[in-house]
N, C-alpha and C. Protein backbone atom coordinates (compact mmCIF):
# COMPACT_ATOMS: atom_id res chain seq x y z
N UNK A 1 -4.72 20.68 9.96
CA UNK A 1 -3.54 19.83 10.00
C UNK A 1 -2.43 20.62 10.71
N UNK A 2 -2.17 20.10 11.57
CA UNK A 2 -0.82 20.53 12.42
C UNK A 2 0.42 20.78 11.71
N UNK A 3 0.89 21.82 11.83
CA UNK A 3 2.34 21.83 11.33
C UNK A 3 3.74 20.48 11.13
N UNK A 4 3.41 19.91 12.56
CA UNK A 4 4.73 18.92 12.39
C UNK A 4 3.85 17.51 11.50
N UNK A 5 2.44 17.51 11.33
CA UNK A 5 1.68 16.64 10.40
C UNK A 5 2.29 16.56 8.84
N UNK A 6 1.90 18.14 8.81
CA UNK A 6 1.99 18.91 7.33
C UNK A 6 3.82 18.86 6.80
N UNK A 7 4.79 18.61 8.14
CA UNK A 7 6.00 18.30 7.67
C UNK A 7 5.54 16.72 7.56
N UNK A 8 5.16 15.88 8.27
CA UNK A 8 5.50 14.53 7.82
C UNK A 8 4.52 14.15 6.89
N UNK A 9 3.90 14.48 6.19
CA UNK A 9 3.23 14.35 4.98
C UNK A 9 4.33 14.56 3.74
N UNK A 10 5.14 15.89 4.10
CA UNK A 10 5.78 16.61 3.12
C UNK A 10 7.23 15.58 2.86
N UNK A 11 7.06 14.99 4.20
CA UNK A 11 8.52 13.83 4.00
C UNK A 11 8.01 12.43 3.55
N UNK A 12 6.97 12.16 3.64
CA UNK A 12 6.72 10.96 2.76
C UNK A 12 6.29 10.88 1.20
N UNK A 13 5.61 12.22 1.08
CA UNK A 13 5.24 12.72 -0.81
C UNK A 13 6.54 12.93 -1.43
N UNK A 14 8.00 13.28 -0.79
CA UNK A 14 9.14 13.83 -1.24
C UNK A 14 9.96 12.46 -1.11
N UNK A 15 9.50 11.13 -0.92
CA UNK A 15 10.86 10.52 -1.04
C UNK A 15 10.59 10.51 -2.74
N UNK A 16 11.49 9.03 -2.48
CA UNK A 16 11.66 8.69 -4.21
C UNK A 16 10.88 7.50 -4.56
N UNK A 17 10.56 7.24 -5.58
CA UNK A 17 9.51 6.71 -6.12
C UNK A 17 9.70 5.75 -6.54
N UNK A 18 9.33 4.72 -6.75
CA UNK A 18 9.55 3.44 -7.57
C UNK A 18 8.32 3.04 -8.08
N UNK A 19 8.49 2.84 -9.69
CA UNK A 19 7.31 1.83 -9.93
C UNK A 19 7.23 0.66 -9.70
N UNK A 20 6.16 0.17 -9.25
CA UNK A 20 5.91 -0.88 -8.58
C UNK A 20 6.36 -2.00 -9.63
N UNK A 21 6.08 -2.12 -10.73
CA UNK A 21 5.93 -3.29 -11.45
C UNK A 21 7.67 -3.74 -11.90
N UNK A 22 8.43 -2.96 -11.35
CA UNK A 22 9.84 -2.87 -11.54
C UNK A 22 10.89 -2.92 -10.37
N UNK A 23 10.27 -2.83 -9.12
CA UNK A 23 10.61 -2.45 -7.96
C UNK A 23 11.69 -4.03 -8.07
N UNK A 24 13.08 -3.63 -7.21
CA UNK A 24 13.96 -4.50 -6.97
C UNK A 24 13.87 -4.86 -5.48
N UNK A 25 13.06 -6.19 -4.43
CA UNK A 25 12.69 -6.08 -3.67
C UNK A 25 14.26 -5.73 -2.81
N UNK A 26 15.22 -6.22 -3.58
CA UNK A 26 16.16 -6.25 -2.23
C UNK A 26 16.58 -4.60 -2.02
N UNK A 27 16.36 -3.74 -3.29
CA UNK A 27 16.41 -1.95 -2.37
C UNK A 27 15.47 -1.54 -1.16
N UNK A 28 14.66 -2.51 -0.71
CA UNK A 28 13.77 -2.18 0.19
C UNK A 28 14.15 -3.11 1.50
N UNK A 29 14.05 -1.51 2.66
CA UNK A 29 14.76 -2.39 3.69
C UNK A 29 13.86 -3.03 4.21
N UNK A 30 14.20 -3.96 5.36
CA UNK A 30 13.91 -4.58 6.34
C UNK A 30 13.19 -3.99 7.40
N UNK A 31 13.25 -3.12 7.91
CA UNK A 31 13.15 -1.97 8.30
C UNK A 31 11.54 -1.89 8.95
N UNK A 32 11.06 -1.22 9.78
CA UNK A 32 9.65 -1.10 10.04
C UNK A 32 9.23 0.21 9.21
N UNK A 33 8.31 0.61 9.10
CA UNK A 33 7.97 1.95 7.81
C UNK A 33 6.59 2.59 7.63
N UNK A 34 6.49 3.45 7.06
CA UNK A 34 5.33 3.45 6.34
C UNK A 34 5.55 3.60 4.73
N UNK A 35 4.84 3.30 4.29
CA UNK A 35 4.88 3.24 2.14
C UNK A 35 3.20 3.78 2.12
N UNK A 36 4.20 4.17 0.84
CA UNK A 36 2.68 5.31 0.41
C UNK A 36 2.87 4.59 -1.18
N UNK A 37 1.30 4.62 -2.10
CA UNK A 37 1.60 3.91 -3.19
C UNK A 37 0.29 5.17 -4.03
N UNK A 38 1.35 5.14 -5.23
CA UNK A 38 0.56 6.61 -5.95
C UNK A 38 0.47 6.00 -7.29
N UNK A 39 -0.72 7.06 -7.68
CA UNK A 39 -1.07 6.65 -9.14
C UNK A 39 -1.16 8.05 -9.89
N UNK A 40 -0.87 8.60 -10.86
CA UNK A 40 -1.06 9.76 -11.49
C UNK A 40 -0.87 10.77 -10.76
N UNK A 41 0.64 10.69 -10.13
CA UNK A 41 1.23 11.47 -9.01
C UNK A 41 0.36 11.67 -7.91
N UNK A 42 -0.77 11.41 -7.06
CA UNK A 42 -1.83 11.31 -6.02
C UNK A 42 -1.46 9.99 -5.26
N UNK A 43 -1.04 10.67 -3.94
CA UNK A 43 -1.19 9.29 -3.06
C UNK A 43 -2.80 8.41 -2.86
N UNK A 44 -2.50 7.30 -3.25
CA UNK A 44 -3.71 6.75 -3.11
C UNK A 44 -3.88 5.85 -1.73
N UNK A 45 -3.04 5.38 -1.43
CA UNK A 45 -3.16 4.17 -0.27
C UNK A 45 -1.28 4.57 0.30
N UNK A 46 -1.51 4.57 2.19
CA UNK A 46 -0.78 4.81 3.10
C UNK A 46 -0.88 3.28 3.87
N UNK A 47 0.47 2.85 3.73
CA UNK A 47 0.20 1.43 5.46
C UNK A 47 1.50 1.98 5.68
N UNK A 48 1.57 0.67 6.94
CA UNK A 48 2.99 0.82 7.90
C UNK A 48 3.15 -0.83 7.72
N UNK A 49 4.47 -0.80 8.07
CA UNK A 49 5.19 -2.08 8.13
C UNK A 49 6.10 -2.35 9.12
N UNK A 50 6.04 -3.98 10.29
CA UNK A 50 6.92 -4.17 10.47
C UNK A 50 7.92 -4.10 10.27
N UNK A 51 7.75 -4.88 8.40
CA UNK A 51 8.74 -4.80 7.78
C UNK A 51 8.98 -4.35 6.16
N UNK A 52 9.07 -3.78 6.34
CA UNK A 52 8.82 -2.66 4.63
C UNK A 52 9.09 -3.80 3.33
N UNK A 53 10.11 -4.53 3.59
CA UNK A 53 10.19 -5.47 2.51
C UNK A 53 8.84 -6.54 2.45
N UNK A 54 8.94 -7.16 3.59
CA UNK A 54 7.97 -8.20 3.36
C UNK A 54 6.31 -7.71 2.88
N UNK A 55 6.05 -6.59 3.85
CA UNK A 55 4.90 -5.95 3.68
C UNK A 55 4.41 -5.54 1.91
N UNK A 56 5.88 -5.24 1.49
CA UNK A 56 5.72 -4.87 0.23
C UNK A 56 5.23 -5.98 -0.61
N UNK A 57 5.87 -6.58 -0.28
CA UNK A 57 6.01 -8.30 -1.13
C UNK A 57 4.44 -8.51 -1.00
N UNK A 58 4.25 -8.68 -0.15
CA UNK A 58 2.44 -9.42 -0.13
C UNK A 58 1.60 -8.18 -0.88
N UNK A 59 1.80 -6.94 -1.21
CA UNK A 59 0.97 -6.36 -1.65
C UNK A 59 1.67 -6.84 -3.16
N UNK A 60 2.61 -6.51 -3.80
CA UNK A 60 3.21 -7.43 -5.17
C UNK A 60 2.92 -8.43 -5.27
N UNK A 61 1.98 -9.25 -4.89
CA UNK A 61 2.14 -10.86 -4.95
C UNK A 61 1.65 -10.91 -6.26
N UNK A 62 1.10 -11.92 -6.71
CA UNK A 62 0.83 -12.18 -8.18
C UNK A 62 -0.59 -13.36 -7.69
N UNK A 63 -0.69 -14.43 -6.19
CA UNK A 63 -1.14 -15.38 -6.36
C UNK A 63 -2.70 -14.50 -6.19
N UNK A 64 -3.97 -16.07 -6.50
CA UNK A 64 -5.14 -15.62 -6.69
C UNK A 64 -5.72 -15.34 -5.10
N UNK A 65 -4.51 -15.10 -4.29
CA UNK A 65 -5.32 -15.15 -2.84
C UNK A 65 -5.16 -13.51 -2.70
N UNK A 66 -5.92 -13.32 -2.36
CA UNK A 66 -6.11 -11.12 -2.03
C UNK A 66 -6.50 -11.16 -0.52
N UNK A 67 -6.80 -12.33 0.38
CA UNK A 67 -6.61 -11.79 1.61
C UNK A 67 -5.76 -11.85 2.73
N UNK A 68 -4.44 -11.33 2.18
CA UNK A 68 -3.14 -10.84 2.93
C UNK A 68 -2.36 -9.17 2.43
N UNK A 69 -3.34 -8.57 1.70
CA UNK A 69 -3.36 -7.40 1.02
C UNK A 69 -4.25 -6.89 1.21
N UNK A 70 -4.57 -5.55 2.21
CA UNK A 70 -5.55 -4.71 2.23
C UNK A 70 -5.55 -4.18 0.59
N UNK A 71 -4.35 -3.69 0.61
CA UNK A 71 -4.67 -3.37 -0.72
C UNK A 71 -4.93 -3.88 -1.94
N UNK A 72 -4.13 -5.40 -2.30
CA UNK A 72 -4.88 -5.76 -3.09
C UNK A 72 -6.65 -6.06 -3.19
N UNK A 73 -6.80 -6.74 -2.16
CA UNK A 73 -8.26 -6.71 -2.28
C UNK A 73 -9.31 -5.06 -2.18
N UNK A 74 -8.91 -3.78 -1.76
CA UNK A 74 -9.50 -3.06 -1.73
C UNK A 74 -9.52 -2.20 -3.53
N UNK A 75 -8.03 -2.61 -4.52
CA UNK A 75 -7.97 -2.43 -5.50
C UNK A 75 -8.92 -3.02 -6.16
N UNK A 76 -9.28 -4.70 -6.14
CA UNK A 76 -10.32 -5.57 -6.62
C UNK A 76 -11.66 -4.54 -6.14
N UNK A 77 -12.08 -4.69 -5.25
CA UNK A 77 -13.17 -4.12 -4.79
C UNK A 77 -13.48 -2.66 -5.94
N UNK A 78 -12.79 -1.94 -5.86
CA UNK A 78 -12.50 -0.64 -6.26
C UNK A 78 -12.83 -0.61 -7.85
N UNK A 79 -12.09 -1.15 -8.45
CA UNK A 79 -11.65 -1.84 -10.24
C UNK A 79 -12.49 -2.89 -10.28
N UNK A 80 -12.79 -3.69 -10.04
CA UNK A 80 -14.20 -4.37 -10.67
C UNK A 80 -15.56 -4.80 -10.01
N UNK A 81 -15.62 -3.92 -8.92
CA UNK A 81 -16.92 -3.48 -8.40
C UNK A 81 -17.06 -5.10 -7.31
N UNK A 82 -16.40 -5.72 -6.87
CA UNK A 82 -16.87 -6.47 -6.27
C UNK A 82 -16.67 -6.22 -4.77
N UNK A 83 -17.24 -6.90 -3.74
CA UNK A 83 -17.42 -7.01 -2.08
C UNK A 83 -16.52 -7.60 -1.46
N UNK A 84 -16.02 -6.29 -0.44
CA UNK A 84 -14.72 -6.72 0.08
C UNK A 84 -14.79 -8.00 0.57
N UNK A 85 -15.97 -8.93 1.06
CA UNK A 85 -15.98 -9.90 1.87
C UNK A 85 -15.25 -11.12 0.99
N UNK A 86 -16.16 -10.48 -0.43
CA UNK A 86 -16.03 -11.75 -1.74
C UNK A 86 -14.14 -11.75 -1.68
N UNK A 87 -13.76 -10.06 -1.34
CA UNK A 87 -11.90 -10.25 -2.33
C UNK A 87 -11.46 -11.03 -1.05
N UNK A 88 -11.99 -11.20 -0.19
CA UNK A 88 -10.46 -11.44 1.25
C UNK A 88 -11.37 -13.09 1.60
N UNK A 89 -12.03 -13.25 0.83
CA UNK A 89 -12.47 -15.33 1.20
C UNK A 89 -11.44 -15.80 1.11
N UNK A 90 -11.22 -16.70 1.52
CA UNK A 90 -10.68 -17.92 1.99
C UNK A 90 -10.66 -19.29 2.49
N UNK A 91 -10.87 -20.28 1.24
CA UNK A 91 -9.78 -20.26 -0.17
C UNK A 91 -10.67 -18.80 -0.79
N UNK A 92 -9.40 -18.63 -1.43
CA UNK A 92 -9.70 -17.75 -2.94
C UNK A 92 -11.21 -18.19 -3.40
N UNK A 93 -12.12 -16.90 -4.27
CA UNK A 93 -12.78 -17.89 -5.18
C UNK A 93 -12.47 -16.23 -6.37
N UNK A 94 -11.24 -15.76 -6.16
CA UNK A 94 -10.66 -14.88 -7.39
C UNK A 94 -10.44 -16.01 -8.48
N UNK A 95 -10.96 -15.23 -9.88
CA UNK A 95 -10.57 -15.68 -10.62
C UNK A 95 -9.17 -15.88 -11.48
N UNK A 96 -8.31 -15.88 -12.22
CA UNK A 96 -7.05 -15.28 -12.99
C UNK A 96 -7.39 -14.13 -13.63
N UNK A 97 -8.51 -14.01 -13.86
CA UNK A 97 -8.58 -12.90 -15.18
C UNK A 97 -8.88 -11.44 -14.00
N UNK A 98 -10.23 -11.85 -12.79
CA UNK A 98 -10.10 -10.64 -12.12
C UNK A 98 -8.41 -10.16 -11.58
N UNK A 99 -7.80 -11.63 -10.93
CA UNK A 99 -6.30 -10.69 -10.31
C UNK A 99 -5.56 -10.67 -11.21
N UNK A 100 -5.37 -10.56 -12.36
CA UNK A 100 -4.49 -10.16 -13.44
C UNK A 100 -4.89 -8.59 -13.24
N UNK A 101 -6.28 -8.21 -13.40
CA UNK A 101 -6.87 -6.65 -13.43
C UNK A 101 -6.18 -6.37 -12.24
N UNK A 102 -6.16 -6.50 -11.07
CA UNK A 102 -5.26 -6.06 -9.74
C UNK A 102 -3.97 -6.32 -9.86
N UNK A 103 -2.98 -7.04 -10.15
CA UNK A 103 -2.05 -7.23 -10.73
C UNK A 103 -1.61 -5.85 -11.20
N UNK A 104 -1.75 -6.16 -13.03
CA UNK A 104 -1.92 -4.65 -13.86
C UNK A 104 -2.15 -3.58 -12.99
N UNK A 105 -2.88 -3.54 -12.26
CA UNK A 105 -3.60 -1.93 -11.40
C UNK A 105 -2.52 -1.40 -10.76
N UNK A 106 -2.10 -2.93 -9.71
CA UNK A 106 -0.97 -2.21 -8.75
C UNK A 106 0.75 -1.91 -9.18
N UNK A 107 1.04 -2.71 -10.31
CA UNK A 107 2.35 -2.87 -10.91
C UNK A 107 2.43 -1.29 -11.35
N UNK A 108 1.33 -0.78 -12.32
CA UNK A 108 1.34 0.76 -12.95
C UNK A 108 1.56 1.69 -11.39
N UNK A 109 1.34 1.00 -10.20
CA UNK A 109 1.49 2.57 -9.37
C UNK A 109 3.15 2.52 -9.20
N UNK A 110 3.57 3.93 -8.53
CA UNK A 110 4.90 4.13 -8.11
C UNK A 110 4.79 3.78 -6.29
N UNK A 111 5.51 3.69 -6.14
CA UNK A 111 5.69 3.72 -4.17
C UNK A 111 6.71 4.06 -3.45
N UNK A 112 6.57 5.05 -2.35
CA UNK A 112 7.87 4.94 -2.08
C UNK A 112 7.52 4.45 -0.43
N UNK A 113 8.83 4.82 0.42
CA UNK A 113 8.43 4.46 1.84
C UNK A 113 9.33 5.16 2.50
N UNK A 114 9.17 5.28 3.62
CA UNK A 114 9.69 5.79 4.85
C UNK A 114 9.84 5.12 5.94
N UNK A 115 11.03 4.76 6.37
CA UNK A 115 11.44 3.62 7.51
C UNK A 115 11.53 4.57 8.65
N UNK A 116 11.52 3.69 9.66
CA UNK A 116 11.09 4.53 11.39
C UNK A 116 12.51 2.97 11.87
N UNK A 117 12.58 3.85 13.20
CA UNK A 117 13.16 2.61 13.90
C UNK A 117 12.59 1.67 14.64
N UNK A 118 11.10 1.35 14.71
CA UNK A 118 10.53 0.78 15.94
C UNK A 118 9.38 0.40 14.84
N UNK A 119 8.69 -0.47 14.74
CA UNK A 119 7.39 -0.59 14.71
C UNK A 119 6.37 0.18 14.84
N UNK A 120 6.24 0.39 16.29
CA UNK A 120 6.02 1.22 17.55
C UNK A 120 5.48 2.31 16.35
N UNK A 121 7.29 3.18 16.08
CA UNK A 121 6.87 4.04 15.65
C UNK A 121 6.54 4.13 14.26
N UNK A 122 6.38 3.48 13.57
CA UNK A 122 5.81 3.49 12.24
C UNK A 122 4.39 3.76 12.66
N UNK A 123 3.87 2.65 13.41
CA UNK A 123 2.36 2.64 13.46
C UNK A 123 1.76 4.00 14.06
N UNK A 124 2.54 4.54 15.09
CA UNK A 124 2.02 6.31 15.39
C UNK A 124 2.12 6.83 13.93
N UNK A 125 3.17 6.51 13.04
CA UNK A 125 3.19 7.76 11.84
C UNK A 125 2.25 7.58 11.19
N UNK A 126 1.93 5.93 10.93
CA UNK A 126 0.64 5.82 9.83
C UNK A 126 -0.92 6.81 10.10
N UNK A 127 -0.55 6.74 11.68
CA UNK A 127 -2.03 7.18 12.76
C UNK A 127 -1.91 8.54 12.21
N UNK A 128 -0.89 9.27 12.84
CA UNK A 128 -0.49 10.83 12.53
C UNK A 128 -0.98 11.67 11.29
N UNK A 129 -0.74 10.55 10.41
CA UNK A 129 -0.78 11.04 8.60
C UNK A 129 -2.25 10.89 8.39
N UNK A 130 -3.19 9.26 8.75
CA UNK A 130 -4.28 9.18 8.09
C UNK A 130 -5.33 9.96 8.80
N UNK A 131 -4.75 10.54 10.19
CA UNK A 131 -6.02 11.50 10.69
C UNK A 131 -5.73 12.73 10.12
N UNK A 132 -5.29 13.43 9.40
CA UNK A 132 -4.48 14.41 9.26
C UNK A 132 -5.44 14.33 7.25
N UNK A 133 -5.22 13.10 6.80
CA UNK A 133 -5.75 12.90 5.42
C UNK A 133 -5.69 11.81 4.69
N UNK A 134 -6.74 11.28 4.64
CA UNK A 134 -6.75 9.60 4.34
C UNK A 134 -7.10 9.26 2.72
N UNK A 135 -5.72 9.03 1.67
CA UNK A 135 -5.94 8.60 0.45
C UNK A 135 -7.58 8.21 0.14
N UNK A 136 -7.36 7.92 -0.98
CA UNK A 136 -9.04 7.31 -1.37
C UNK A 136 -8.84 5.98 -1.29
N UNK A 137 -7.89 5.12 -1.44
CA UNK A 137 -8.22 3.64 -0.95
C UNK A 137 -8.48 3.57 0.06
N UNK A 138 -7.82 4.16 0.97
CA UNK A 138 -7.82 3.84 2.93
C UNK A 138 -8.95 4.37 3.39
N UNK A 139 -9.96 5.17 2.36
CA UNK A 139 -11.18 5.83 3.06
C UNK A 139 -12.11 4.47 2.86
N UNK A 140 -12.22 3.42 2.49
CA UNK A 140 -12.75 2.78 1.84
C UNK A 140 -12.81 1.83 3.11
């Protein structure tokens, strides 16, 4: 890992944290970004965002649809053993009781994020970071 890697790793593990299940969407900017989302202090899952708010929002959602969330559906997959093809159908054929378990899963993590000015450049940082070391959701 490259030095200026090993700094931008060190600037996205060092922001500040929010738990998810509490998160106030309007502290989250608009902004293009990357968010990192941790569980038992371990980054587990890295994206980038156009837009850090909205991006956030669809991974918080609550409805039974999981394919507008890598992560929710890779959490499903992960937590109750089912096939990514089955979490991201469309219509849904999630049940309430499986996305309640994803729900619960993702509310307990913390997240924080890191805004860029460009898109552009969010999406180099996401690149930068996951070749450098790719959480255990994103290896998936």
């Amino acid at each position: 890992m490259t030095n200026a890697v090993t700094s931008e790793w060190s600037t996205v593990l060092s922001q500040p944290r929010t738990r998810a299940g509490s998160l106030v969407r309007s502290v989250v900017p608009e902004l293009p970004g990357v968010y990192a989302w941790f569980r038992d202090d371990e980054c587990v899952y890295l994206g980038k965002a156009s837009s850090l708010r909205s991006r956030l929002r669809s991974h918080l959602a609550t409805s039974l649809d999981l394919s507008r969330s890598t992560l929710r559906s890779w959490v499903a997959v992960r937590e109750l053993g089912l096939t990514r093809e089955y979490t991201r159908r469309r219509p849904t054929v999630m049940t309430p009781v499986q996305v309640a378990v994803v729900i619960e899963w993702i509310q307990g993590c913390d997240l924080s994020w890191v805004a860029t000015t460009t898109k552009e450049e969010a999406a180099l940082l996401e690149v930068r970071l996951l070749s450098a070391w790719r959480p255990p959701i994103n290896v998936a």
